[in-house]
N, C-alpha and C. Protein backbone atom coordinates (compact mmCIF):
# COMPACT_ATOMS: atom_id res chain seq x y z
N UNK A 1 11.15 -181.52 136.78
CA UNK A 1 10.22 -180.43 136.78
C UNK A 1 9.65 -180.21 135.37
N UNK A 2 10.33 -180.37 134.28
CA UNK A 2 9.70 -180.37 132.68
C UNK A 2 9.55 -181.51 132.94
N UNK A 3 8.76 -181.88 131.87
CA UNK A 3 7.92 -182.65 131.05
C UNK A 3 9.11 -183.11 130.11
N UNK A 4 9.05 -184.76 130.64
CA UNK A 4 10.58 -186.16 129.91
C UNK A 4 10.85 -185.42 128.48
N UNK A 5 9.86 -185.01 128.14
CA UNK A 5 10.10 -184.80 126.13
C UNK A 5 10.62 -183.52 126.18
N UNK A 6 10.24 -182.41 127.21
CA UNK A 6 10.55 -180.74 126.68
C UNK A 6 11.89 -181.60 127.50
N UNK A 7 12.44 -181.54 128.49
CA UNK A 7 13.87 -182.29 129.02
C UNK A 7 14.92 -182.63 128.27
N UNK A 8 13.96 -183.77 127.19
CA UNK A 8 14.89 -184.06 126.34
C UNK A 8 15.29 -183.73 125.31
N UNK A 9 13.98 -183.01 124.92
CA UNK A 9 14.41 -181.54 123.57
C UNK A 9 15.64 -180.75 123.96
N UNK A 10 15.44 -180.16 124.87
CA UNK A 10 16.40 -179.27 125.58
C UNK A 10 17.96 -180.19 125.74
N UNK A 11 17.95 -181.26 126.01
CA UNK A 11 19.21 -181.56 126.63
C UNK A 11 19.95 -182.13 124.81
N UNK A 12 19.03 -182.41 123.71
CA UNK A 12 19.21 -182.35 122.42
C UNK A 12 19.54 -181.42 121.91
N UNK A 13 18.96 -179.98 122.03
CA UNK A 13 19.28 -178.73 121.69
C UNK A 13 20.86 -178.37 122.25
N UNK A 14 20.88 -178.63 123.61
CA UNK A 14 22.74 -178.97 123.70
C UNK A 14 23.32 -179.59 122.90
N UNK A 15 23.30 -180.76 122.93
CA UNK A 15 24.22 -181.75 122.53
C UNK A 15 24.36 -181.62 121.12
N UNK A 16 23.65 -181.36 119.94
CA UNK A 16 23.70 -180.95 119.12
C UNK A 16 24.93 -179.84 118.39
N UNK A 17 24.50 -178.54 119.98
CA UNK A 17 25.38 -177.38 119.63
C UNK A 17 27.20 -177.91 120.33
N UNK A 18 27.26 -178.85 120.90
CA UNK A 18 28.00 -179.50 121.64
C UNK A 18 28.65 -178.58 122.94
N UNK A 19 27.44 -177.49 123.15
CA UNK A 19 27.95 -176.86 124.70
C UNK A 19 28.10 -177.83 126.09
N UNK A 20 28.34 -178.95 125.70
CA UNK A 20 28.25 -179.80 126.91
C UNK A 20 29.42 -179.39 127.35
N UNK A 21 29.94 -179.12 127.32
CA UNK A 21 31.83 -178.57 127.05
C UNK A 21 31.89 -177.47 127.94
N UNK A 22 31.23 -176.38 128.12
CA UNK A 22 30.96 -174.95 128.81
C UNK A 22 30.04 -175.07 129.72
N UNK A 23 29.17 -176.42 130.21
CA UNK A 23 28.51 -176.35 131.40
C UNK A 23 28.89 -177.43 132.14
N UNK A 24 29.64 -176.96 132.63
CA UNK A 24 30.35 -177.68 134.15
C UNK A 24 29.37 -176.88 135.18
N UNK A 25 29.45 -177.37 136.44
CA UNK A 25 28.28 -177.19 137.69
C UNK A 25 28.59 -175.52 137.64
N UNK A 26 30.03 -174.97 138.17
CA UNK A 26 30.03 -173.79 138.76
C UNK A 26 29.42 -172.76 137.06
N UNK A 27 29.17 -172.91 136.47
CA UNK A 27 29.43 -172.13 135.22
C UNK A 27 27.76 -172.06 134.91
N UNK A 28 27.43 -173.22 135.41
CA UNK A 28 25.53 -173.31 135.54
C UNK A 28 25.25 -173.03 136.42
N UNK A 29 25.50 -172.46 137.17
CA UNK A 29 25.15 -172.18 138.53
C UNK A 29 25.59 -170.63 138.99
N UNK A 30 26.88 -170.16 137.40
CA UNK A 30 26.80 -168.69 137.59
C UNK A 30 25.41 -168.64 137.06
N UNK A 31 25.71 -169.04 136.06
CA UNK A 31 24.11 -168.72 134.66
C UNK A 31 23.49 -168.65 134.97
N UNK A 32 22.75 -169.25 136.26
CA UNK A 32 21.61 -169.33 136.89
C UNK A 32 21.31 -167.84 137.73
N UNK A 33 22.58 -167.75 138.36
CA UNK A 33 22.57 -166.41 139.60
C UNK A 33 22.35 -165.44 138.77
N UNK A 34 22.81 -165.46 137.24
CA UNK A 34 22.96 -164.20 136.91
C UNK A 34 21.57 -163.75 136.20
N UNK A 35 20.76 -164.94 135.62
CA UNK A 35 19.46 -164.78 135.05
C UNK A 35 18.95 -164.96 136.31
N UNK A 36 18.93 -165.28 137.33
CA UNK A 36 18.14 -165.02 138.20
C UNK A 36 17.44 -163.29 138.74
N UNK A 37 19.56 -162.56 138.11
CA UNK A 37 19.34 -161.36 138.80
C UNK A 37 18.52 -160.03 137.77
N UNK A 38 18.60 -161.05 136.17
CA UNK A 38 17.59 -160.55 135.13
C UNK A 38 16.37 -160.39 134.96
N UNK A 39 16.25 -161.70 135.89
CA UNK A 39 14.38 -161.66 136.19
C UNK A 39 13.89 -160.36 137.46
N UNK A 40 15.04 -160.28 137.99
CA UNK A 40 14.90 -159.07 139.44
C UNK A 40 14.47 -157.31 138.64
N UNK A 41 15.41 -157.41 137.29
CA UNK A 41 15.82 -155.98 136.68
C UNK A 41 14.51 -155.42 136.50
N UNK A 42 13.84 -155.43 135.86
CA UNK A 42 12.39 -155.02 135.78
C UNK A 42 11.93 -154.14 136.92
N UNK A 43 12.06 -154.67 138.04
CA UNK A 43 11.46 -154.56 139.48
C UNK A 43 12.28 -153.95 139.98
N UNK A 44 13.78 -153.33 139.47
CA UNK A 44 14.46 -152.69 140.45
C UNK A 44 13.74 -151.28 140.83
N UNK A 45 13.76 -150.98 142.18
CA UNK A 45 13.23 -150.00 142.75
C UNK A 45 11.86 -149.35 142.50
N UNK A 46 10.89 -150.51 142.05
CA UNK A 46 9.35 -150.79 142.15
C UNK A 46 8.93 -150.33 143.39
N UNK A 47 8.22 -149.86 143.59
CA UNK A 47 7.01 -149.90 144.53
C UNK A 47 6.14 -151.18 144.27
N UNK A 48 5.42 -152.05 145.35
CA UNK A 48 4.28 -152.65 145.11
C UNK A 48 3.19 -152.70 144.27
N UNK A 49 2.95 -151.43 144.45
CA UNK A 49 1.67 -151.06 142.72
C UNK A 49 2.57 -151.02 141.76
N UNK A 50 3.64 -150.51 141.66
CA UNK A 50 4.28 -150.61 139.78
C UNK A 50 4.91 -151.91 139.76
N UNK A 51 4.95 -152.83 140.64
CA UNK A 51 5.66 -154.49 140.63
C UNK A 51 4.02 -154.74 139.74
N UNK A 52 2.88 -154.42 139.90
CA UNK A 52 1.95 -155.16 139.68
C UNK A 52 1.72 -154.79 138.39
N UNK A 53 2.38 -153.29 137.95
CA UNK A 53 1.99 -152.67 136.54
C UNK A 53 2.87 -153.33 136.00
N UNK A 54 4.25 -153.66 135.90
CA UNK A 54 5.47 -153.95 135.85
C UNK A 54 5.19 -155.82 135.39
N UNK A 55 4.49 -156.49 135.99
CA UNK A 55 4.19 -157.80 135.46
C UNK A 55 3.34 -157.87 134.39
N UNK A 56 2.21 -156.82 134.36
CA UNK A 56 1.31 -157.15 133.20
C UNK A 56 1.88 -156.56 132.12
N UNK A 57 2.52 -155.34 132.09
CA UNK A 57 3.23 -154.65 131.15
C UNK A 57 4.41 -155.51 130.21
N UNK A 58 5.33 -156.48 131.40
CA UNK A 58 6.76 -156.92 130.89
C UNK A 58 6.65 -158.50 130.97
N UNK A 59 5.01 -159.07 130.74
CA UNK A 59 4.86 -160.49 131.16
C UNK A 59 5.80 -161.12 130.24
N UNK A 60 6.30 -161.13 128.85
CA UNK A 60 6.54 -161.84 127.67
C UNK A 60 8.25 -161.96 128.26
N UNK A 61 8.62 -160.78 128.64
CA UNK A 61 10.05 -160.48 129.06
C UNK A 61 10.34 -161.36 130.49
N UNK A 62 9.48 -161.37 131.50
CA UNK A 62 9.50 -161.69 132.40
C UNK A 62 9.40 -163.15 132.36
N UNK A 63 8.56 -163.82 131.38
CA UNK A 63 8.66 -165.41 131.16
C UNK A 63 9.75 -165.84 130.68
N UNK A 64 10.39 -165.00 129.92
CA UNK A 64 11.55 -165.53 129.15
C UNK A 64 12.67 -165.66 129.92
N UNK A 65 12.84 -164.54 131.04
CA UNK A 65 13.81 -165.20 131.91
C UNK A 65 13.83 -166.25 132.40
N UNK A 66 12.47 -166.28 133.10
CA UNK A 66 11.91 -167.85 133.50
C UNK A 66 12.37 -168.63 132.94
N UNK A 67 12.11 -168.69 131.66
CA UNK A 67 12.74 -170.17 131.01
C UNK A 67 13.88 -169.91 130.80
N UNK A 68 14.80 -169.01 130.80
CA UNK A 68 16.42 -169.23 130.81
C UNK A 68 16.69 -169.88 132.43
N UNK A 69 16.15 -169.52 133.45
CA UNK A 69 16.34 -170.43 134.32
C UNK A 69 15.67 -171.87 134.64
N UNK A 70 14.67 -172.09 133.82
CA UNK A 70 14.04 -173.29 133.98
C UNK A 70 15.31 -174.36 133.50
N UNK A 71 15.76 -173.49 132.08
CA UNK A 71 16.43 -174.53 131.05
C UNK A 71 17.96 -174.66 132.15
N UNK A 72 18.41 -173.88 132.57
CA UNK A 72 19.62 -174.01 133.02
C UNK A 72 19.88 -174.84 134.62
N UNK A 73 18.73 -174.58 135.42
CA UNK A 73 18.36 -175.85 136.13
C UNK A 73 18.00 -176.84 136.00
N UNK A 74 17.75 -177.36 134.52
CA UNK A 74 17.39 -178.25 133.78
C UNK A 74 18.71 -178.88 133.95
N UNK A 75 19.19 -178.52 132.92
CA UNK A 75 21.12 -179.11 132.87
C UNK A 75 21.19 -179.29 133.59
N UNK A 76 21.95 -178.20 135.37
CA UNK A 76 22.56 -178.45 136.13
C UNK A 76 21.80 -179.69 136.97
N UNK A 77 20.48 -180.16 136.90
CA UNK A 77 20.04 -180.92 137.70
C UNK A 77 20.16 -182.36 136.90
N UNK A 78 19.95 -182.62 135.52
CA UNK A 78 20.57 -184.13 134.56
C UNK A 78 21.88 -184.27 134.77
N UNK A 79 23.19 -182.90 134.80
CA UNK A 79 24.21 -182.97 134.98
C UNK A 79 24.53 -183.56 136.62
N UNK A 80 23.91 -183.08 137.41
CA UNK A 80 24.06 -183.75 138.47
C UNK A 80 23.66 -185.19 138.95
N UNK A 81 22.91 -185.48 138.56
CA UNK A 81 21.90 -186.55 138.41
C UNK A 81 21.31 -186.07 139.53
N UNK A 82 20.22 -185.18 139.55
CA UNK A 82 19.27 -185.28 140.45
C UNK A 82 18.33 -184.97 140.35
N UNK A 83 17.84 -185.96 140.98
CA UNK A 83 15.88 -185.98 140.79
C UNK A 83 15.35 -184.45 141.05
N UNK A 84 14.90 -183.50 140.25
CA UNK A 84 14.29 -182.18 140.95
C UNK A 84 12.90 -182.71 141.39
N UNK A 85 12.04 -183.50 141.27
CA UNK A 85 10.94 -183.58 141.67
C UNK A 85 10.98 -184.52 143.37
N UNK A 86 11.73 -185.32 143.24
CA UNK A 86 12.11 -185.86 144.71
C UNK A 86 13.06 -184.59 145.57
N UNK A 87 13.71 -184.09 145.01
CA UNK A 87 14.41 -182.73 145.59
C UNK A 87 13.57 -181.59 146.56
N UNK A 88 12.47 -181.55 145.95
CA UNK A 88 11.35 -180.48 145.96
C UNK A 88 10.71 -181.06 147.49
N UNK A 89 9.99 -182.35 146.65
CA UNK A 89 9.17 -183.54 147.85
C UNK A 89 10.06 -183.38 149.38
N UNK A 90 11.28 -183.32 148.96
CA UNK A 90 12.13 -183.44 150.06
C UNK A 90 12.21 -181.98 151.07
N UNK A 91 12.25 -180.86 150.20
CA UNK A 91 12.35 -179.64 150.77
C UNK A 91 10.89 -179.26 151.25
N UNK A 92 9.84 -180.06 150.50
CA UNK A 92 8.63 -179.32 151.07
C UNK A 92 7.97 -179.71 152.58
N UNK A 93 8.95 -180.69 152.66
CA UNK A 93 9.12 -181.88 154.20
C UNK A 93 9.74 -181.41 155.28
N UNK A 94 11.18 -180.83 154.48
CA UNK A 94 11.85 -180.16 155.48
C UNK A 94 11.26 -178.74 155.67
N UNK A 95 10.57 -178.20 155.15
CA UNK A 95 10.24 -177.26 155.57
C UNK A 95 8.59 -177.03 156.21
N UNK A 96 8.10 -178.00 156.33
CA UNK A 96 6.45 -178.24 156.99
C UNK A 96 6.97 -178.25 158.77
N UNK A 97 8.29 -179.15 158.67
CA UNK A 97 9.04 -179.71 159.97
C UNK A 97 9.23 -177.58 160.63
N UNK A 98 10.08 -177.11 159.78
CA UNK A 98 10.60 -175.70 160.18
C UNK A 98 9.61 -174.90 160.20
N UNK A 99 8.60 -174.82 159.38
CA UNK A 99 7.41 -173.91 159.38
C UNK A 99 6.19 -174.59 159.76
N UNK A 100 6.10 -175.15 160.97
CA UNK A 100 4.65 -175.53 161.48
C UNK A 100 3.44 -174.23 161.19
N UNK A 101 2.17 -174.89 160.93
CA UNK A 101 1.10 -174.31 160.28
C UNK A 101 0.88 -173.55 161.74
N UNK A 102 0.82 -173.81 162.76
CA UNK A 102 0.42 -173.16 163.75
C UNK A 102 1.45 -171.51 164.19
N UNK A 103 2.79 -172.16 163.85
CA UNK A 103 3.20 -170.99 164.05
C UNK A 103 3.96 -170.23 162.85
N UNK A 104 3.52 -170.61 161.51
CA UNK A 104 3.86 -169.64 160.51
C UNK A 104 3.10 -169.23 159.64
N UNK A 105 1.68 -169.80 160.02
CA UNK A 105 0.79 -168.72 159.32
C UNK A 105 0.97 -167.68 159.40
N UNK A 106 0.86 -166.74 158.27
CA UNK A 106 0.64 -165.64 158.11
C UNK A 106 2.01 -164.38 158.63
N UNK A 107 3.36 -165.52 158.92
CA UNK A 107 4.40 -164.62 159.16
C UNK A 107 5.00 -165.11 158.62
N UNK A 108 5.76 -163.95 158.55
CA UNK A 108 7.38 -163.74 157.53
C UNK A 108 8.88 -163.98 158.49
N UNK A 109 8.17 -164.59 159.28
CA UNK A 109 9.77 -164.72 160.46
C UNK A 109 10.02 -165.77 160.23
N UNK A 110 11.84 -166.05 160.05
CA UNK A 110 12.35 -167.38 159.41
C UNK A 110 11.88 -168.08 160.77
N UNK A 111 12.33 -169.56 160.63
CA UNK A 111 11.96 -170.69 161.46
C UNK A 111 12.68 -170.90 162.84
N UNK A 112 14.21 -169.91 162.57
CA UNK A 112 14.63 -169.56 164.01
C UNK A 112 13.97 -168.39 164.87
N UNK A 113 13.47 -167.97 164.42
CA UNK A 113 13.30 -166.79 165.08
C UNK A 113 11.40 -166.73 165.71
N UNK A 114 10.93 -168.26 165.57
CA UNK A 114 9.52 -168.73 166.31
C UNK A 114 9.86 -168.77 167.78
């Protein structure tokens, strides 16, 4: 999903600090849940119009989580060895199969419930 050089900056910027040591899968994969639930904080108990004031206001804050999860799915996906861009290809397949255009336009009902 980055770009081979920001990838490999990043996986340099580890190895350097030698945290290779502290990211084992489950430990990247808290890191992940938990900046995931950082990028949520902003928005807790938003309304729709202040989610929208709330992005233009906290954009700088709101990217930065982003990239704490970009970088940490970064790892966990070199650490795994897995392709995120064939990963993606793969899910966007399995899910054309679960969400046919005919019957999920424009709804929010999971794929069992067509």
């Amino acid at each position: 999903m980055l770009k081979n050089s920001l990838r490999d900056e990043l996986l340099e910027f580890r190895r350097v600090r030698d945290w290779e040591q502290f990211h084992n899968p489950r430990n990247l994969a808290t890191a992940l849940s938990v900046e995931a639930a950082e990028l949520l904080e902003p928005f807790r108990w938003a309304s729709e119009d202040q989610a929208r004031d709330i992005v233009r206001e906290r954009r700088a804050e709101i990217a930065d989580e982003m990239a704490d999860i970009a970088i940490l799915l970064t790892y966990l996906a070199h650490d795994l060895a897995i392709d995120m861009d064939a990963a993606v290809a793969l899910k966007i397949r399995a899910n054309a199969e679960k969400y046919p255009v005919d019957k999920a336009r424009g709804s929010n009902k999971k794929y069992s419930e067509f």
